[in-house]
C-alpha atoms as a PDB file:
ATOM      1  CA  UNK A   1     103.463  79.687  84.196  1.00  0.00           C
ATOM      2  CA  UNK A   2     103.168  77.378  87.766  1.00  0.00           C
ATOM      3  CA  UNK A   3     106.045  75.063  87.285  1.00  0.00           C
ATOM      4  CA  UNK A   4     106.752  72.152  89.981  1.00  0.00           C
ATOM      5  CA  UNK A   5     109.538  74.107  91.157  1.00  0.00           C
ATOM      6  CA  UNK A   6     107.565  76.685  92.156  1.00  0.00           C
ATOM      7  CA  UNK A   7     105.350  74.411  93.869  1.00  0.00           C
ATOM      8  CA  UNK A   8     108.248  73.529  96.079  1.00  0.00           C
ATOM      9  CA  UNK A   9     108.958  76.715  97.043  1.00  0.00           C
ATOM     10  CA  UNK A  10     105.081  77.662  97.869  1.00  0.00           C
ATOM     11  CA  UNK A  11     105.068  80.277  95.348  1.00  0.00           C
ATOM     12  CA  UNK A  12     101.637  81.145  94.083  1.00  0.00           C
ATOM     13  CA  UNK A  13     100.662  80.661  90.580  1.00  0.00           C
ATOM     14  CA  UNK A  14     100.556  84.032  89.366  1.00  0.00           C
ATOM     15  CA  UNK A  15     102.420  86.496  91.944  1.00  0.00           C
ATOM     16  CA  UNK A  16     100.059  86.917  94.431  1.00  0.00           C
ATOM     17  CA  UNK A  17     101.988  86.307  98.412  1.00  0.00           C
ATOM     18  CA  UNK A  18     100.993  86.530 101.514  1.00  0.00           C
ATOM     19  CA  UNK A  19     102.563  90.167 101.481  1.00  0.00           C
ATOM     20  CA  UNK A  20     100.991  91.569  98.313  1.00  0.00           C
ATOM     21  CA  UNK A  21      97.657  90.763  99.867  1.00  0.00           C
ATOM     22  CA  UNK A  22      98.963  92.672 103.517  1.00  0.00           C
ATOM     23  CA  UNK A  23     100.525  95.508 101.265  1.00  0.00           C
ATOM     24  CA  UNK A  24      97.103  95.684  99.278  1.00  0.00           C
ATOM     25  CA  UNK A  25      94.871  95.832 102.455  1.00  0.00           C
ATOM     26  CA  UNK A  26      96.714  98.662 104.073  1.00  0.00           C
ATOM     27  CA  UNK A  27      96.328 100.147 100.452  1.00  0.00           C
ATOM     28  CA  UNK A  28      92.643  99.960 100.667  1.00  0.00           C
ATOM     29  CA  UNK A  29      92.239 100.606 104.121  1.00  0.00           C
ATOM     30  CA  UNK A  30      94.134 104.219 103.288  1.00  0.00           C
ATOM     31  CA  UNK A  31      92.252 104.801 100.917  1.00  0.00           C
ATOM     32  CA  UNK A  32      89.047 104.468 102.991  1.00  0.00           C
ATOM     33  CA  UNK A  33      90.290 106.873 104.761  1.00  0.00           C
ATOM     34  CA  UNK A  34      91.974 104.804 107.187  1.00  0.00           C
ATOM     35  CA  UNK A  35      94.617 106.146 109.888  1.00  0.00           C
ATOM     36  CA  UNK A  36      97.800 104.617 110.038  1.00  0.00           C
ATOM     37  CA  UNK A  37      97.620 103.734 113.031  1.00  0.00           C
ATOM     38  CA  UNK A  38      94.321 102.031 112.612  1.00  0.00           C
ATOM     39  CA  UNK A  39      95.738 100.326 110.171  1.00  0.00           C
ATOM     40  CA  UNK A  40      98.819  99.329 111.706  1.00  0.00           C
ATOM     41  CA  UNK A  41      96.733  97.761 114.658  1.00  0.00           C
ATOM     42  CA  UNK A  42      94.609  95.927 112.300  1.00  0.00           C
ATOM     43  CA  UNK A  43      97.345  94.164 110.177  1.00  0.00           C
ATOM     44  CA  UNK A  44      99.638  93.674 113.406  1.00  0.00           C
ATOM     45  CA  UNK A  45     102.105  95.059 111.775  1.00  0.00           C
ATOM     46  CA  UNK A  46     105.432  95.420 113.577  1.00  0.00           C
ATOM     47  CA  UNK A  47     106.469  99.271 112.658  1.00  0.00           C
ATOM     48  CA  UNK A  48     104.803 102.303 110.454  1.00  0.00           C
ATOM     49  CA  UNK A  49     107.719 102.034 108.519  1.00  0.00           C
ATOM     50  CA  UNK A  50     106.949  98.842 107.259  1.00  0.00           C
ATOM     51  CA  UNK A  51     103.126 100.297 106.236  1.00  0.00           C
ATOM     52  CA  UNK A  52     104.282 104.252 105.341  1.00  0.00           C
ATOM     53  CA  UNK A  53     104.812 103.465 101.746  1.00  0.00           C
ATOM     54  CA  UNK A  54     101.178 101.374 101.277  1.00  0.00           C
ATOM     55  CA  UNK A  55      99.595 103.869 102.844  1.00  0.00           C
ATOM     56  CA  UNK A  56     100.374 106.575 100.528  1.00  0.00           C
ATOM     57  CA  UNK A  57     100.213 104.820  97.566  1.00  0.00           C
ATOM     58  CA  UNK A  58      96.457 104.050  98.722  1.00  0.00           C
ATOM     59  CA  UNK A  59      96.019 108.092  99.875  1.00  0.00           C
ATOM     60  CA  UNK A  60      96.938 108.923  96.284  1.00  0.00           C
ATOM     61  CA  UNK A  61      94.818 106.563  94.894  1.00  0.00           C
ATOM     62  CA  UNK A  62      91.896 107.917  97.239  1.00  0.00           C
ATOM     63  CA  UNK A  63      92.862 111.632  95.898  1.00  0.00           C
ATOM     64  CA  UNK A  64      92.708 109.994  92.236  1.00  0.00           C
ATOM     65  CA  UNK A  65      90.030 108.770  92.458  1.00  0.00           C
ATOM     66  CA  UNK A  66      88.023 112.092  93.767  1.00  0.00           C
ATOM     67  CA  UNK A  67      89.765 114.365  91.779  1.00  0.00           C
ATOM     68  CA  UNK A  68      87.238 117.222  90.403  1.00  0.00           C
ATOM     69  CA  UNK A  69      84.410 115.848  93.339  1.00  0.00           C
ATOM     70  CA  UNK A  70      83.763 112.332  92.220  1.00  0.00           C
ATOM     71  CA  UNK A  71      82.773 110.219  94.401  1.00  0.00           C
ATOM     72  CA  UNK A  72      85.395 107.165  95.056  1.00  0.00           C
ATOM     73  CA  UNK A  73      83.855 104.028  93.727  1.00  0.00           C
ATOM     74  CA  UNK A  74      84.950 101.668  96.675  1.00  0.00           C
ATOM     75  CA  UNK A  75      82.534 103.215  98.616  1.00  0.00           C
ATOM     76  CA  UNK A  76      79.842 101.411  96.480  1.00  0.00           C
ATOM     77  CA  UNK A  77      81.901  98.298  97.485  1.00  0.00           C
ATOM     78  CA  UNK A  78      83.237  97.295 100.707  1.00  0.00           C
ATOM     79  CA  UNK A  79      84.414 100.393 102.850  1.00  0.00           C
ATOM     80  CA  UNK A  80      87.249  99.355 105.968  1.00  0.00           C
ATOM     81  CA  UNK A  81      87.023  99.829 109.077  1.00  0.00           C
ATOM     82  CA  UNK A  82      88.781  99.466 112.403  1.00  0.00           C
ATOM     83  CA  UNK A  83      88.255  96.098 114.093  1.00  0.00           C
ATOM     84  CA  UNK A  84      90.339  96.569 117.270  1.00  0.00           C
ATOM     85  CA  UNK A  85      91.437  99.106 119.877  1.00  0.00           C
ATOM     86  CA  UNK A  86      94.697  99.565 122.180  1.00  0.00           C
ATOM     87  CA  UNK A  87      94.421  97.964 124.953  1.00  0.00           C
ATOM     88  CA  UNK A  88      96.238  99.644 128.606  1.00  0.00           C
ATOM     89  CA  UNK A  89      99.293  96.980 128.114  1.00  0.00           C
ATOM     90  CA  UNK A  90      99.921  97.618 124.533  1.00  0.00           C
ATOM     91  CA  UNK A  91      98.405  94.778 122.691  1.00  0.00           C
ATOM     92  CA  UNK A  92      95.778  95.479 120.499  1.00  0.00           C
ATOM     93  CA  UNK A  93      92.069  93.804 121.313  1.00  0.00           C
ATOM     94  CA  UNK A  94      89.999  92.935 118.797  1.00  0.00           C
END
C-alpha cells in the first residue's frame, strides 16, 4: 500500500526504482545475447561489477528459456541492441 510517507520519500507505489528498471534492462539485454560490455556502455554504468550479477541472472534466463531447442520468446518481442560505440577518448557516443 502507497502511504503519504512514502510519497515523501519518492518511493514508488509498488517497488519498482529507478534501479530495478537499470538491473532489469541489463537482464534483458543479456539475455538477448548482449555483451557486457555492450551493455555496460549502454546503461553508463560506472564498473562491470556493478552489472556482473544482472547479467547472469539474464544469461540463465536466456539458457532457460532454450533449454531442449526452444526458441526464446523475447525474440517475438523486442530484441536489444547496442546504441553506442567507444569513442578514442573513452566516452561512449551514441
Amino acid at each position: 500500500m502507497y502511504t503519504p510517507a512514502d510519497k515523501e520519500k519518492g518511493t514508488p507505489a509498488h517497488g519498482c526504482t529507478n534501479h530495478a528498471i537499470r538491473k532489469t534492462a541489463v537482464q534483458w539485454a543479456a539475455r538477448c545475447k548482449g555483451s557486457i560490455l555492450d551493455i555496460k556502455n549502454n546503461g553508463r554504468w560506472k564498473t562491470m561489477e556493478e552489472i556482473a550479477k544482472y547479467h547472469s541472472q539474464g544469461s540463465v534466463q536466456r539458457n532457460l528459456a532454450t533449454e531442449g531447442g526452444k526458441k526464446d520468446g523475447i525474440w517475438g518481442m523486442w530484441a536489444w541492441k547496442p546504441v553506442t560505440v567507444a569513442s578514442f577518448d573513452g566516452r561512449d557516443q551514441m
